[in-house]
Protein backbone atom coordinates (compact mmCIF):
# COMPACT_ATOMS: atom_id res chain seq x y z
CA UNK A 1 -15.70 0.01 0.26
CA UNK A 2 -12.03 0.36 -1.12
CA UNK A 3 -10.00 -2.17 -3.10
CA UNK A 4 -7.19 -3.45 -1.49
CA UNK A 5 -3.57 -3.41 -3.71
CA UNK A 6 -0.86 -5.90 -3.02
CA UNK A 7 2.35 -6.41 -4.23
CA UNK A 8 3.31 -9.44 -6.37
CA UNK A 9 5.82 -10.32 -3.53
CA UNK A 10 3.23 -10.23 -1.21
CA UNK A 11 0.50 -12.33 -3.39
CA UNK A 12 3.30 -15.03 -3.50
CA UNK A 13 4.26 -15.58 -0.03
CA UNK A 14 0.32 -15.22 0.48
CA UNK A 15 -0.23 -18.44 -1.57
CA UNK A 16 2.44 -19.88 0.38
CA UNK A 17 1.11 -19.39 3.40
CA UNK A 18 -2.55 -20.34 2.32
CA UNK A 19 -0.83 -23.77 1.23
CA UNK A 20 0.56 -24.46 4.53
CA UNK A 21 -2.91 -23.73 6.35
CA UNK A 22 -4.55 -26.22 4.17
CA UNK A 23 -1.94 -28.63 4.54
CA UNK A 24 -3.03 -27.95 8.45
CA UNK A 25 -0.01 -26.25 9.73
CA UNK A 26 -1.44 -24.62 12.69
CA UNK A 27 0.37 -21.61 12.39
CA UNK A 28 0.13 -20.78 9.20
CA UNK A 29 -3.76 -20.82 10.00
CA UNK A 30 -3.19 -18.49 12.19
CA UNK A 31 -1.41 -16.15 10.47
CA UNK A 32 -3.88 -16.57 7.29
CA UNK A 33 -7.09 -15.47 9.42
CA UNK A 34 -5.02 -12.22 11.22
CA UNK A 35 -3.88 -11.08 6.87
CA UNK A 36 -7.27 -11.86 5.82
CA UNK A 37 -9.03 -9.86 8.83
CA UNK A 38 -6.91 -7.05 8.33
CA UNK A 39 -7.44 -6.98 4.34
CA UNK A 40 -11.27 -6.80 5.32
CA UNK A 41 -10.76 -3.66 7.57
CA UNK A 42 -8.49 -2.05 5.16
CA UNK A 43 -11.58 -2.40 2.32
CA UNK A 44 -13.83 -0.66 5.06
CA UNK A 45 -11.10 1.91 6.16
CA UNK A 46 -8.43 2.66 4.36
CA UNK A 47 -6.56 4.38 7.65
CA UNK A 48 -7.21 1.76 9.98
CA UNK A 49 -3.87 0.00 11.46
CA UNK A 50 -0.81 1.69 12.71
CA UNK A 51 1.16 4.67 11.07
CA UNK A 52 4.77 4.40 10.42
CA UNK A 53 6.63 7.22 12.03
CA UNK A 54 8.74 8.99 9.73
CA UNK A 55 11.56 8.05 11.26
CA UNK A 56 10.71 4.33 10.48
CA UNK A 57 10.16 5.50 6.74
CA UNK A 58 12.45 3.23 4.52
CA UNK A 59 15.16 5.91 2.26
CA UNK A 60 13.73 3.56 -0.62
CA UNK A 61 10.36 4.87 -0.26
CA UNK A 62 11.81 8.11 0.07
CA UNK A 63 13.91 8.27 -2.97
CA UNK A 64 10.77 6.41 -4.63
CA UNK A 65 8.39 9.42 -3.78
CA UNK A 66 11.27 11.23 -4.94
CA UNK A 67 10.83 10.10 -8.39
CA UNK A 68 7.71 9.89 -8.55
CA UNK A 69 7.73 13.65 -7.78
CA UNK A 70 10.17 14.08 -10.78
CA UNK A 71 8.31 11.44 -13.08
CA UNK A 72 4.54 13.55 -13.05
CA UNK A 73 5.91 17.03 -11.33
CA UNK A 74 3.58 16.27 -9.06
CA UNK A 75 3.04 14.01 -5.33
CA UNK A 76 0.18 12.69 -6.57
CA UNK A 77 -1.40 10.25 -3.81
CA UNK A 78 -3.44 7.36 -5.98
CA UNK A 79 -1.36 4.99 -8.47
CA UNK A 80 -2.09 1.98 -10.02
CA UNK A 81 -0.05 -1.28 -9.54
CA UNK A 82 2.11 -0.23 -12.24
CA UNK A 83 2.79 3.13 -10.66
CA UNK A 84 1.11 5.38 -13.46
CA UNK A 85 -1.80 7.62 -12.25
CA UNK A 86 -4.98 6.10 -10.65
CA UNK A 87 -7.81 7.04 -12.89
CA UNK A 88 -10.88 6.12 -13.56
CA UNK A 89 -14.78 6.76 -14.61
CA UNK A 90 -15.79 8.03 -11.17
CA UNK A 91 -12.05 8.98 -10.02
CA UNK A 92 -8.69 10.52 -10.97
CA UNK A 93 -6.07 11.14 -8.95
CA UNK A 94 -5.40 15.10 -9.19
CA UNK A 95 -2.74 17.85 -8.30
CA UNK A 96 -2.78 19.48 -5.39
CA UNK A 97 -0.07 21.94 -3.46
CA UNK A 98 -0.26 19.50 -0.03
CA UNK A 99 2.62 17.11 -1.55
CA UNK A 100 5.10 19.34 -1.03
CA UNK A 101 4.20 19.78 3.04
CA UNK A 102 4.11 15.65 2.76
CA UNK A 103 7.53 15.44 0.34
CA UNK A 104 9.03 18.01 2.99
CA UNK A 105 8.38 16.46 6.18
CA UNK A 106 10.11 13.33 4.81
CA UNK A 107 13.74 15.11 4.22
């Protein structure tokens, strides 16, 4: 099972939205149960939902992954929240030569 990582953005208009449910605003139900579904399948499989072409691929993230290439002279795949190097006990996020096919394909 993975862990699931979401922005502070995100956690807030979460809490909003889990406010309105309880309050009983039918949508907001709605849309609680589809987030929280989803979350549950992402812990399961970390792939599962839709790909974003690479056309669709925000220039932000782009220019992000372009400093993040810059920052650790590396593409490394796993960060933490704070965008420093996922590591662990049982896991650390090391180099490999396949960010530069992914880094490339973005340009």
């Amino acid at each position: 099972m993975f862990r699931v990582v979401s922005t502070e953005d995100f956690d807030k208009q979460f809490a909003e939205l889990q406010k309105r449910a309880r309050e009983g605003d039918t949508e907001s139900v709605y849309l609680v149960k589809i987030i929280e579904k989803g979350i549950e399948k992402l812990k399961f499989n970390y792939k599962y939902g839709d790909h974003v072409s690479r056309e669709k691929i925000p220039k932000e993230y782009i220019e992000k992954y372009s400093e993040l290439i810059e920052k650790n002279g590396n593409y490394l795949e796993v960060f933490d929240p704070d965008g420093t190097p996922f590591k662990s006990a049982f896991y650390y996020a090391d180099e490999g030569m396949l960010w530069a096919a992914n880094y490339l394909a973005l340009q």
